[in-house]
PDB file of N, CA and C in Angstrom:
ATOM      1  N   UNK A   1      16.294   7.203  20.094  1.00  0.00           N
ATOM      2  CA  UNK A   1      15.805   7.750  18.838  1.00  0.00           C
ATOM      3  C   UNK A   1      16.719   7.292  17.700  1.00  0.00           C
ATOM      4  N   UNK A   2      16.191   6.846  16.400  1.00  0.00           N
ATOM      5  CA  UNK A   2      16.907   6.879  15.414  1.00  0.00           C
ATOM      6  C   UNK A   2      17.339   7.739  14.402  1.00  0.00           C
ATOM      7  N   UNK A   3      18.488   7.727  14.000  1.00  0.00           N
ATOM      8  CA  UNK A   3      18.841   8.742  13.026  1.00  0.00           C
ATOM      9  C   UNK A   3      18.716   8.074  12.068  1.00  0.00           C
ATOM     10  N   UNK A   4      18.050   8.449  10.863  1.00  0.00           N
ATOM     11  CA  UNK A   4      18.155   8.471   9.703  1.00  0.00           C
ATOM     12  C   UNK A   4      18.917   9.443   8.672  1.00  0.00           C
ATOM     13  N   UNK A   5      19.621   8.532   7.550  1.00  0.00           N
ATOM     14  CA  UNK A   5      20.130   9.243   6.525  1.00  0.00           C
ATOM     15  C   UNK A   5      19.529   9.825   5.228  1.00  0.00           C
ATOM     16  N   UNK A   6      19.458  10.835   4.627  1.00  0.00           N
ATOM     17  CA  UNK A   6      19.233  11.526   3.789  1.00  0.00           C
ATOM     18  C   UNK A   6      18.767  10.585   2.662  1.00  0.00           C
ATOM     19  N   UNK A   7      18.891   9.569   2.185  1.00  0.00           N
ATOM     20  CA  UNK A   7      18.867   8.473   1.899  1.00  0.00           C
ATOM     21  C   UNK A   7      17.491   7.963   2.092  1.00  0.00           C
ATOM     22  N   UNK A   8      17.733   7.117   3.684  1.00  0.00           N
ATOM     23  CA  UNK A   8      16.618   7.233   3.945  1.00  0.00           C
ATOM     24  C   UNK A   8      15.504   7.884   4.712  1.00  0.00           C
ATOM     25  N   UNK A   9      15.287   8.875   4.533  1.00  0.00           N
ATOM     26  CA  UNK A   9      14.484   9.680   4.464  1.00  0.00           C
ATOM     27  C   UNK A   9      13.747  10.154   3.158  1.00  0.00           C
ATOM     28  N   UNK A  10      14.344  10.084   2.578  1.00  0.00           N
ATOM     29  CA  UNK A  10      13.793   9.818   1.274  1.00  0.00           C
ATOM     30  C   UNK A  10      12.690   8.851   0.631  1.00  0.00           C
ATOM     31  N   UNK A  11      13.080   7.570   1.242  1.00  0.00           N
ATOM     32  CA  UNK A  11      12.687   6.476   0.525  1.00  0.00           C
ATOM     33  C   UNK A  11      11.564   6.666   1.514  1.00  0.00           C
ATOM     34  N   UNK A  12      11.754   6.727   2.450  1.00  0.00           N
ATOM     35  CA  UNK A  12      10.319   6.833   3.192  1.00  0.00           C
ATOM     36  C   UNK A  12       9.227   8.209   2.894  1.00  0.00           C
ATOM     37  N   UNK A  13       9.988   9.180   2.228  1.00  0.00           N
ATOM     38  CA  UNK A  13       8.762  10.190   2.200  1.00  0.00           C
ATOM     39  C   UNK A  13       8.217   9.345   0.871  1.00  0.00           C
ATOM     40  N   UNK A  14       9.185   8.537   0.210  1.00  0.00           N
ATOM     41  CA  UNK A  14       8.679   8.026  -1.334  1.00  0.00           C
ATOM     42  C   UNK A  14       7.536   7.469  -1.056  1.00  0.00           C
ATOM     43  N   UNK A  15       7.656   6.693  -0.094  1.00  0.00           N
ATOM     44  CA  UNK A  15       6.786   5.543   0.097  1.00  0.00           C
ATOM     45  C   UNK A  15       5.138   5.917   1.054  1.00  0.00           C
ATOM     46  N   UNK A  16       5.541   7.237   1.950  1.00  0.00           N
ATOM     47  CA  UNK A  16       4.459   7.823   2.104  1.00  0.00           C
ATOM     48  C   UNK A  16       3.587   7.971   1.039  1.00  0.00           C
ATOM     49  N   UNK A  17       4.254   8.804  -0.114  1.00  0.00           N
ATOM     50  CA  UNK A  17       3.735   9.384  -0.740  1.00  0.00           C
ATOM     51  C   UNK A  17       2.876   8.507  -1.941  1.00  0.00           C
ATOM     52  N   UNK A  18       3.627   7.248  -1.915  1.00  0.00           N
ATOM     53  CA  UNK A  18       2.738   6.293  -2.796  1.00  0.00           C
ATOM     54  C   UNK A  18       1.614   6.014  -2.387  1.00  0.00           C
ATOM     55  N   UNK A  19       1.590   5.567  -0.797  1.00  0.00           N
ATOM     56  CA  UNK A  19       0.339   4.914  -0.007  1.00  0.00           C
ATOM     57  C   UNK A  19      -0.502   5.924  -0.219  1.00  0.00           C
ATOM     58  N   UNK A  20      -0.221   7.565  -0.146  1.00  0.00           N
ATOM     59  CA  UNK A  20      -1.124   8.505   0.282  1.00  0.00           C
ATOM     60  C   UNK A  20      -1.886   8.350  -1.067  1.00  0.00           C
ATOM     61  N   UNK A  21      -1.302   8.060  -2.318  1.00  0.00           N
ATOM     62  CA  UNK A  21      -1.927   8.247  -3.812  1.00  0.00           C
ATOM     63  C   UNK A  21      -3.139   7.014  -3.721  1.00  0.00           C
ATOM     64  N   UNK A  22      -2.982   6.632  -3.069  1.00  0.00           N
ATOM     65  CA  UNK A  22      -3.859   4.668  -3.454  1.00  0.00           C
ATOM     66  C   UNK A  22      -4.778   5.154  -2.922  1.00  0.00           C
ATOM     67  N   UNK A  23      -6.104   5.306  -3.273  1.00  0.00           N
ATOM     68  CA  UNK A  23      -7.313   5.566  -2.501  1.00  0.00           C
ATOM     69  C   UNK A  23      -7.823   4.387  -2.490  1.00  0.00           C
ATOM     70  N   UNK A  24      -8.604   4.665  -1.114  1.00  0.00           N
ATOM     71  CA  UNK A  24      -9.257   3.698  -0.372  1.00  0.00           C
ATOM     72  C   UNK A  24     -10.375   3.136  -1.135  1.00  0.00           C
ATOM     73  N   UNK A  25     -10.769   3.335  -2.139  1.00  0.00           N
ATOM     74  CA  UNK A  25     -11.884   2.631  -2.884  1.00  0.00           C
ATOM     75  C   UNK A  25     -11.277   1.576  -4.174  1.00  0.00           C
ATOM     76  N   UNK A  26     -10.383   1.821  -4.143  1.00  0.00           N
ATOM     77  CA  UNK A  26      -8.722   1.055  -5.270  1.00  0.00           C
ATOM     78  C   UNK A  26      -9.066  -0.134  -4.484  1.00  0.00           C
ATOM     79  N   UNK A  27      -8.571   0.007  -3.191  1.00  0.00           N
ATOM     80  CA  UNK A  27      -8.556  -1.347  -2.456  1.00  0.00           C
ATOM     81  C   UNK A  27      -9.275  -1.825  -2.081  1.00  0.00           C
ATOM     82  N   UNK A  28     -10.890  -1.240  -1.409  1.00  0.00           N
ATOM     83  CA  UNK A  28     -11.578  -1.767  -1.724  1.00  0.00           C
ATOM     84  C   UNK A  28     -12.174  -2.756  -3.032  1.00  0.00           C
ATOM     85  N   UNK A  29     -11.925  -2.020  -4.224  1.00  0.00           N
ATOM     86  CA  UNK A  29     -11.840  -3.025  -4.939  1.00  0.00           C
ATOM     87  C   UNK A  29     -11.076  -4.265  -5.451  1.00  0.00           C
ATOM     88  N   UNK A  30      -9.985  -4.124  -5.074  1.00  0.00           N
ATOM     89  CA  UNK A  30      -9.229  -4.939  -4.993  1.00  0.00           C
ATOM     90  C   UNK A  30      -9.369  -6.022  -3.880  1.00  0.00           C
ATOM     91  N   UNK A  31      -9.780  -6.010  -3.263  1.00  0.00           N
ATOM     92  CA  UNK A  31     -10.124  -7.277  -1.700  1.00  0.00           C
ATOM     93  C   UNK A  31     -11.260  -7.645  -2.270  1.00  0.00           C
ATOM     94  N   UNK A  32     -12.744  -7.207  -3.175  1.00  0.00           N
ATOM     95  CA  UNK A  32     -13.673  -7.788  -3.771  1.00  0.00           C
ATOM     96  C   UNK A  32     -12.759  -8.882  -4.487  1.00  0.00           C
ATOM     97  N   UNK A  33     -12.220  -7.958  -5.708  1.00  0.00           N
ATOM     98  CA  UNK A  33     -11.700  -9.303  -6.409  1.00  0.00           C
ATOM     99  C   UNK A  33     -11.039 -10.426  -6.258  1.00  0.00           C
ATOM    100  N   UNK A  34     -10.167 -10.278  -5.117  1.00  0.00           N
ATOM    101  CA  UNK A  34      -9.602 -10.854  -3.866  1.00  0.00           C
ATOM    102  C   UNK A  34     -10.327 -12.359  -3.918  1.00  0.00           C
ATOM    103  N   UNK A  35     -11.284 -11.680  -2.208  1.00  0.00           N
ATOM    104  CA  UNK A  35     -12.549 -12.461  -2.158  1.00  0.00           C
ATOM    105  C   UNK A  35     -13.178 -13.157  -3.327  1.00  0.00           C
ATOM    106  N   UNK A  36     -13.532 -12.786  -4.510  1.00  0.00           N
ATOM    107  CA  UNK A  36     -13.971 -13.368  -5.370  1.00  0.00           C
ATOM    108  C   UNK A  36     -13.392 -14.767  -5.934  1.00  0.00           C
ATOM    109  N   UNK A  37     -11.949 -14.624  -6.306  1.00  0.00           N
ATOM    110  CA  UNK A  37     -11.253 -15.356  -6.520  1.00  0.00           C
ATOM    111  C   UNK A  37     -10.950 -16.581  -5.672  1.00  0.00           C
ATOM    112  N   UNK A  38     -10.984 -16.028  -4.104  1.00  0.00           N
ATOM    113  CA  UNK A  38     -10.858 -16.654  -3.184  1.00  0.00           C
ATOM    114  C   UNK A  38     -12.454 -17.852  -2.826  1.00  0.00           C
ATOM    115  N   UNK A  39     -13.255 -17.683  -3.268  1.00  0.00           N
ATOM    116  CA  UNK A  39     -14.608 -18.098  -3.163  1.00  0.00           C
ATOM    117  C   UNK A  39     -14.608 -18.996  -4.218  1.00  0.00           C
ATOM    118  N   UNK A  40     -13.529 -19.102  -5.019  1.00  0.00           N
ATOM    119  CA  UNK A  40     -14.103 -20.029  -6.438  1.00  0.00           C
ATOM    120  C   UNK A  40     -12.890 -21.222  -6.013  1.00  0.00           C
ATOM    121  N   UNK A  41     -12.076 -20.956  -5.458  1.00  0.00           N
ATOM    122  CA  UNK A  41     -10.775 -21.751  -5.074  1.00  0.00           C
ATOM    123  C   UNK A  41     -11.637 -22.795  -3.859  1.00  0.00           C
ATOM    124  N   UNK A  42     -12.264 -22.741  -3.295  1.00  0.00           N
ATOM    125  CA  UNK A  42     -12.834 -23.650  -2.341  1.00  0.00           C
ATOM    126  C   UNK A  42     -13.793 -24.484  -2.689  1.00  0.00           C
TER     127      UNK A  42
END
């Protein structure tokens, strides 16, 4: 098992807590535009 420091533990609830904010329709749109971009490059 690993121990983590106070530190990090932190940075990781940070970083939970960012992913948890990004809703899934954000990125969905974002991989359209993605794709889109990606379709004009070929």
């Amino acid at each position: 098992m690993v121990t983590l420091s106070d530190d990090e533990v932190a940075l990781i609830r940070a970083i939970l807590t960012a992913l948890r904010a990004i809703k899934v329709r954000d990125i969905d749109k974002a991989l359209v535009i993605l794709s889109k971009g990606d379709r004009r490059d070929k």
